[in-house]
Every structure is written in C-alpha cells, then in structure tokens.
PDB file of N, CA and C in Angstrom:
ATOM      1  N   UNK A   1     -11.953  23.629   7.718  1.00  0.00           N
ATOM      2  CA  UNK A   1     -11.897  22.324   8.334  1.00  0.00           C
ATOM      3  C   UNK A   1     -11.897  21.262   7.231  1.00  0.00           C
ATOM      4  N   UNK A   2     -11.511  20.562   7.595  1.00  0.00           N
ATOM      5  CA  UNK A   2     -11.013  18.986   6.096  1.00  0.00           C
ATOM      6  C   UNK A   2     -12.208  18.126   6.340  1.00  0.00           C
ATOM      7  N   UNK A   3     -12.406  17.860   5.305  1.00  0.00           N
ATOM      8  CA  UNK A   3     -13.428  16.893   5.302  1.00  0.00           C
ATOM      9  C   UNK A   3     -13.299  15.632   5.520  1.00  0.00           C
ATOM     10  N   UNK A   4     -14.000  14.861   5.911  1.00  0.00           N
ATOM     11  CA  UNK A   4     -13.864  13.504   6.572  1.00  0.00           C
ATOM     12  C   UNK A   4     -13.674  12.048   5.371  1.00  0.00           C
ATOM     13  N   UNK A   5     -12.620  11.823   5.086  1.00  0.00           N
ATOM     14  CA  UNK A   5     -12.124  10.774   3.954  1.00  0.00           C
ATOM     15  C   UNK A   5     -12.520   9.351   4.511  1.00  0.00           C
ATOM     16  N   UNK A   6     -12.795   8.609   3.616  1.00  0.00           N
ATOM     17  CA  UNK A   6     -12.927   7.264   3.793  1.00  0.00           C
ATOM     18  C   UNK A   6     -12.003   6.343   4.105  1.00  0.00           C
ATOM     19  N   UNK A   7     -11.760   5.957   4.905  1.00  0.00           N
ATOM     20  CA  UNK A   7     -10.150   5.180   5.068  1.00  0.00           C
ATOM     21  C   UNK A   7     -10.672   3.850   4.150  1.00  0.00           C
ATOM     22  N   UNK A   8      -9.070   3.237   3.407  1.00  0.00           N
ATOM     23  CA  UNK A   8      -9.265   2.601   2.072  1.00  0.00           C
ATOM     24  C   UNK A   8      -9.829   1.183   2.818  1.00  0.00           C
ATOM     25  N   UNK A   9      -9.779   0.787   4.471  1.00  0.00           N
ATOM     26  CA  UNK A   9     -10.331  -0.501   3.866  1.00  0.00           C
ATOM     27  C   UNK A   9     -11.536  -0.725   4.266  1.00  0.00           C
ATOM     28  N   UNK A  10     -12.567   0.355   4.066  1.00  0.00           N
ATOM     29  CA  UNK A  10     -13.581   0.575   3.778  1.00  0.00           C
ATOM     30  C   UNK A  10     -14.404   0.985   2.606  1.00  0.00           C
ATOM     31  N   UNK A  11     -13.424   0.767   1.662  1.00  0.00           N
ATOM     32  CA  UNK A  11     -13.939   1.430   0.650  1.00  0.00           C
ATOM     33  C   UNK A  11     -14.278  -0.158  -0.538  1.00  0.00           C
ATOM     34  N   UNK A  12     -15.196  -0.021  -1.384  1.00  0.00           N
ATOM     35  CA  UNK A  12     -15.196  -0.873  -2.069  1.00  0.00           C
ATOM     36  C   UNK A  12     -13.937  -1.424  -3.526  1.00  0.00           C
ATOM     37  N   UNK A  13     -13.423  -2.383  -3.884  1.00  0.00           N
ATOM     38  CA  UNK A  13     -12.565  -2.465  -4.402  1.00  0.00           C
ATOM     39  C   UNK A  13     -12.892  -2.221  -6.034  1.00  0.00           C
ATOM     40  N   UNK A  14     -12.248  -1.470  -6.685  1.00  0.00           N
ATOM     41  CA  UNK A  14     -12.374  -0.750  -7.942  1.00  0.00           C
ATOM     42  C   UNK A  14     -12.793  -1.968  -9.278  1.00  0.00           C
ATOM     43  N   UNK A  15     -13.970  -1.778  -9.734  1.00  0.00           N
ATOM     44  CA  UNK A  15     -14.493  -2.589 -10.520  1.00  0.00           C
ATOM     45  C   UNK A  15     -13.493  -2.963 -11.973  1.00  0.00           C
ATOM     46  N   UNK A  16     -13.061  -3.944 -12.476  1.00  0.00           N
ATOM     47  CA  UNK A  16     -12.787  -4.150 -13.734  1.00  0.00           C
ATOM     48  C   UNK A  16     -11.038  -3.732 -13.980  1.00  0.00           C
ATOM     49  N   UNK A  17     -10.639  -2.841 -12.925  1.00  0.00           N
ATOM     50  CA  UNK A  17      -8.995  -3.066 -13.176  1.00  0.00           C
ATOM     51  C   UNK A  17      -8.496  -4.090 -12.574  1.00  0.00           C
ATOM     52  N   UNK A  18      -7.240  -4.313 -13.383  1.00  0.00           N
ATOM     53  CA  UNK A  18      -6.659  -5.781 -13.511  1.00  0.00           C
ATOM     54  C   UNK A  18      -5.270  -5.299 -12.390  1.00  0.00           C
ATOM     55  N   UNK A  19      -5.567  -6.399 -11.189  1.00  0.00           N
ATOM     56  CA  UNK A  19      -4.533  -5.765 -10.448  1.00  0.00           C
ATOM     57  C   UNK A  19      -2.773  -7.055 -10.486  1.00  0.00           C
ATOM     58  N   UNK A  20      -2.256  -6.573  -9.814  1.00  0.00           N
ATOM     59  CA  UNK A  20      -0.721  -7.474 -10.464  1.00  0.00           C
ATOM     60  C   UNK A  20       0.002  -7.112  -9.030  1.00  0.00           C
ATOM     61  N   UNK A  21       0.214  -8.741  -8.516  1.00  0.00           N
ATOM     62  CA  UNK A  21       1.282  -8.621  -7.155  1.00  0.00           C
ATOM     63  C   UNK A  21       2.522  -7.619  -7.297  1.00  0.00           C
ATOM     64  N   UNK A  22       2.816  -7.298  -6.016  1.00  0.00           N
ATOM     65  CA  UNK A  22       3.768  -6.236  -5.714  1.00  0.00           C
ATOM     66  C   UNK A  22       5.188  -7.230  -6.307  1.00  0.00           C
ATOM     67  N   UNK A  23       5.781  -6.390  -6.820  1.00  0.00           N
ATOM     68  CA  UNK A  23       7.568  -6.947  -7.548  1.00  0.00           C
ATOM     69  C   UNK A  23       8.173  -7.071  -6.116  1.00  0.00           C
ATOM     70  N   UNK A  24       9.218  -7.727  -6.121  1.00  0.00           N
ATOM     71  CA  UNK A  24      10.225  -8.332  -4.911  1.00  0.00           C
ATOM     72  C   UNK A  24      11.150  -6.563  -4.230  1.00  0.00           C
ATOM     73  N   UNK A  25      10.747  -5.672  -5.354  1.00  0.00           N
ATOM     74  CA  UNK A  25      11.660  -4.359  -4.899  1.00  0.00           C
ATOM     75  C   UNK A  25      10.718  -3.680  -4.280  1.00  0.00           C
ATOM     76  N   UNK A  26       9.479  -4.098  -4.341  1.00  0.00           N
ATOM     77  CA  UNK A  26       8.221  -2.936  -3.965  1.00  0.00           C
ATOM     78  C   UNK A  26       7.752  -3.939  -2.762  1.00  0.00           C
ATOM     79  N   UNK A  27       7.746  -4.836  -2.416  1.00  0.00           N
ATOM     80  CA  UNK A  27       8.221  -5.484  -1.480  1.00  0.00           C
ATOM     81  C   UNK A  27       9.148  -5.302  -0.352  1.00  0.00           C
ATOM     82  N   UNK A  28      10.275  -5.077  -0.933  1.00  0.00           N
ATOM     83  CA  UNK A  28      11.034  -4.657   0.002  1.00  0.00           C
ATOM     84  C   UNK A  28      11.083  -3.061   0.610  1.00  0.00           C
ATOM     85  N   UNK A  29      10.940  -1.752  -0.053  1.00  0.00           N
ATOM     86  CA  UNK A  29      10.638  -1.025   0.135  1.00  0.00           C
ATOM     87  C   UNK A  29       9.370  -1.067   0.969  1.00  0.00           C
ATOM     88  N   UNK A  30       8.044  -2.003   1.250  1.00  0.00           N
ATOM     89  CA  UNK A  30       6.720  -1.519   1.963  1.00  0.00           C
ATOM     90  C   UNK A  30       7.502  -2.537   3.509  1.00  0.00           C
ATOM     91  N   UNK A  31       8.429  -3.093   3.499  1.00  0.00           N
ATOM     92  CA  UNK A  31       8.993  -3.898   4.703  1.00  0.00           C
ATOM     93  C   UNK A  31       9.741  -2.560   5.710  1.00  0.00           C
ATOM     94  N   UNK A  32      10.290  -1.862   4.790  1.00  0.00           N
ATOM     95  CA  UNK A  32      11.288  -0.795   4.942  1.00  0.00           C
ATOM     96  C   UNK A  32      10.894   0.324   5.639  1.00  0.00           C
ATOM     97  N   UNK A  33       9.613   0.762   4.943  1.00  0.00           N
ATOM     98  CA  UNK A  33       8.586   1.484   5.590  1.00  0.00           C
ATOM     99  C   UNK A  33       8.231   1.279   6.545  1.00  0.00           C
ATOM    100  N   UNK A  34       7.650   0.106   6.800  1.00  0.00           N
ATOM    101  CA  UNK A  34       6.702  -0.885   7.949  1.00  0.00           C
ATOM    102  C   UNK A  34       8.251  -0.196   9.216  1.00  0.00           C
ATOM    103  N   UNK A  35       9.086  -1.059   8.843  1.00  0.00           N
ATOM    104  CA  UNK A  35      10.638  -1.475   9.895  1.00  0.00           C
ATOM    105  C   UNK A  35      10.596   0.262  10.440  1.00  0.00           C
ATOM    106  N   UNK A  36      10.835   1.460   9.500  1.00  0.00           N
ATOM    107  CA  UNK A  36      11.154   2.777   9.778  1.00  0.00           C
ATOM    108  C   UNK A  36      10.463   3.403  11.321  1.00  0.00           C
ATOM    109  N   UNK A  37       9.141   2.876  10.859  1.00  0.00           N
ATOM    110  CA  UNK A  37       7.813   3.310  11.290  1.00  0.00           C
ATOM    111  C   UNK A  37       7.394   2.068  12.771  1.00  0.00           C
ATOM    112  N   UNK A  38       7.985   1.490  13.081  1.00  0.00           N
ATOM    113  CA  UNK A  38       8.259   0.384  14.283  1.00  0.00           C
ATOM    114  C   UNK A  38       7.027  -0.691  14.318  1.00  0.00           C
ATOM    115  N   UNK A  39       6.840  -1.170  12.415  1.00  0.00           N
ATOM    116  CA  UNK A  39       5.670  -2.410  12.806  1.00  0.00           C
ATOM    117  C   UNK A  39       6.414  -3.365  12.302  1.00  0.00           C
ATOM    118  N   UNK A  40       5.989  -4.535  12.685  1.00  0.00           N
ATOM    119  CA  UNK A  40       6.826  -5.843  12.123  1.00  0.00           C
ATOM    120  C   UNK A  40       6.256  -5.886  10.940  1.00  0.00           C
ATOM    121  N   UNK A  41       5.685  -5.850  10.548  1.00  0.00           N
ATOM    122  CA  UNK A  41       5.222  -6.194   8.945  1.00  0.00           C
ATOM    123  C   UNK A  41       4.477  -4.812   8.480  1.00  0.00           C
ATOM    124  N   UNK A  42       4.232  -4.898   6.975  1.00  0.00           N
ATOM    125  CA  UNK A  42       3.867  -3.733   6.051  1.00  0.00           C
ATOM    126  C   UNK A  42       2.292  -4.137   6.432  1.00  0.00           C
ATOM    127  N   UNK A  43       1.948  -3.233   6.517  1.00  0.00           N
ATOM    128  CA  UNK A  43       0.068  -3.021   6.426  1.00  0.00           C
ATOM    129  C   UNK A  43      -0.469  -2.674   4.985  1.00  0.00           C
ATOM    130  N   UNK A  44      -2.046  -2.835   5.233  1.00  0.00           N
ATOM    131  CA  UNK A  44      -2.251  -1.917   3.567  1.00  0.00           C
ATOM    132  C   UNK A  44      -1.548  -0.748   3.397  1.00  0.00           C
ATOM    133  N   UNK A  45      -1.708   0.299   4.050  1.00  0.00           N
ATOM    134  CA  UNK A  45      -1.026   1.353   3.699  1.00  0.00           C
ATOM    135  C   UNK A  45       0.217   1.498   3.118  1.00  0.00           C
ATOM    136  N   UNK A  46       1.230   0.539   3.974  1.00  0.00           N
ATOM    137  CA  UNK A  46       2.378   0.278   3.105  1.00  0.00           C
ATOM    138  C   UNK A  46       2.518  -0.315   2.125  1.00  0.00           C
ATOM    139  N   UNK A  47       1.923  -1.070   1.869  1.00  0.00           N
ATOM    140  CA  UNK A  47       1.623  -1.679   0.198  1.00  0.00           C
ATOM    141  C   UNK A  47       0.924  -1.052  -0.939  1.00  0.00           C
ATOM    142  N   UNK A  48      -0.013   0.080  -0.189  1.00  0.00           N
ATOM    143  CA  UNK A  48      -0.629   0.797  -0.946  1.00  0.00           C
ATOM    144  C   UNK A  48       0.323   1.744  -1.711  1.00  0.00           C
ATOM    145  N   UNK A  49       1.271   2.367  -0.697  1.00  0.00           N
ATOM    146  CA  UNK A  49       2.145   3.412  -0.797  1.00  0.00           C
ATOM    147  C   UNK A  49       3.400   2.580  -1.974  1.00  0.00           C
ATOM    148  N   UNK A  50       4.057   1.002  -1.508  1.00  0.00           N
ATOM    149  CA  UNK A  50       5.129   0.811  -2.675  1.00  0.00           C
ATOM    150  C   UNK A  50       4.117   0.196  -4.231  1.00  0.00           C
ATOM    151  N   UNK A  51       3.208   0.268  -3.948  1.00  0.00           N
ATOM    152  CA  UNK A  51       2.139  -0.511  -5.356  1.00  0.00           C
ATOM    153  C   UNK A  51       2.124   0.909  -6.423  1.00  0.00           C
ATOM    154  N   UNK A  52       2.463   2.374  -5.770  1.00  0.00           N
ATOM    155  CA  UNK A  52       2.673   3.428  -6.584  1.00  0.00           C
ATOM    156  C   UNK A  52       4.162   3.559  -7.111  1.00  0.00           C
ATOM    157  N   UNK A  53       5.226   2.635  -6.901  1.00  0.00           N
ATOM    158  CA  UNK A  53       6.639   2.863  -6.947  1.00  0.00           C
ATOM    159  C   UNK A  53       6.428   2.410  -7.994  1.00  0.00           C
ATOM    160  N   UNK A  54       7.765   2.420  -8.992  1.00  0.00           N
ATOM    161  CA  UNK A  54       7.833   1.524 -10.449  1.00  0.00           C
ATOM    162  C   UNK A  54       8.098   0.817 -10.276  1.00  0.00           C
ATOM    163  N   UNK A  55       7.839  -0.414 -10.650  1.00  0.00           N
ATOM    164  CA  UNK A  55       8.358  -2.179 -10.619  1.00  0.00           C
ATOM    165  C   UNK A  55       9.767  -2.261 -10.625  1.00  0.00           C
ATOM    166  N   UNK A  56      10.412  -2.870 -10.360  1.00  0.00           N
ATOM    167  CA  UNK A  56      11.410  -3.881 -10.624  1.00  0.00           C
ATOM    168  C   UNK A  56      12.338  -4.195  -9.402  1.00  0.00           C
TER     169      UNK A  56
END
C-alpha cells in the first residue's frame, strides 16, 4: 500500500532557494496542460510541472 504524500500546497516553502518567474514558453506549455486537461487556467500543479521544463 503507498504511503500517504503531502500534497505541495501544504507543504512549507523551501528555505533560502532563489526562485525565478516561469519564461513566456513555460507559460505557455502550463496553459496547454491546464486547456488539455479541461481547466481554464494552469493551477499549481501545472506550473509546478512547466517550472521543471528548460527556459526559453
């Protein structure tokens, strides 16, 4: 049986890394997602998911 994970927006936000807005392509990709998946807009998850893509 799987153990019970913390969903992220419960979790406290990571001390001392330096974080940097999503690029206009990682952007569009978490819209893309959101659109695929039938929400009008990207949630954390989807931002979580294009904030791992490479920039540009």
């Amino acid at each position: 049986m799987a153990s019970p994970r913390t969903p992220p927006w419960k979790k406290p936000n990571p001390k001392g890394q330096k974080t940097q807005p999503l690029s206009q392509a990682q952007k569009d990709a978490a819209r893309q997602r959101a659109e695929e998946n039938g929400r009008r807009y990207p949630n954390l998850v989807d931002n979580m998911w294009a904030a791992k893509l490479p920039r540009g």
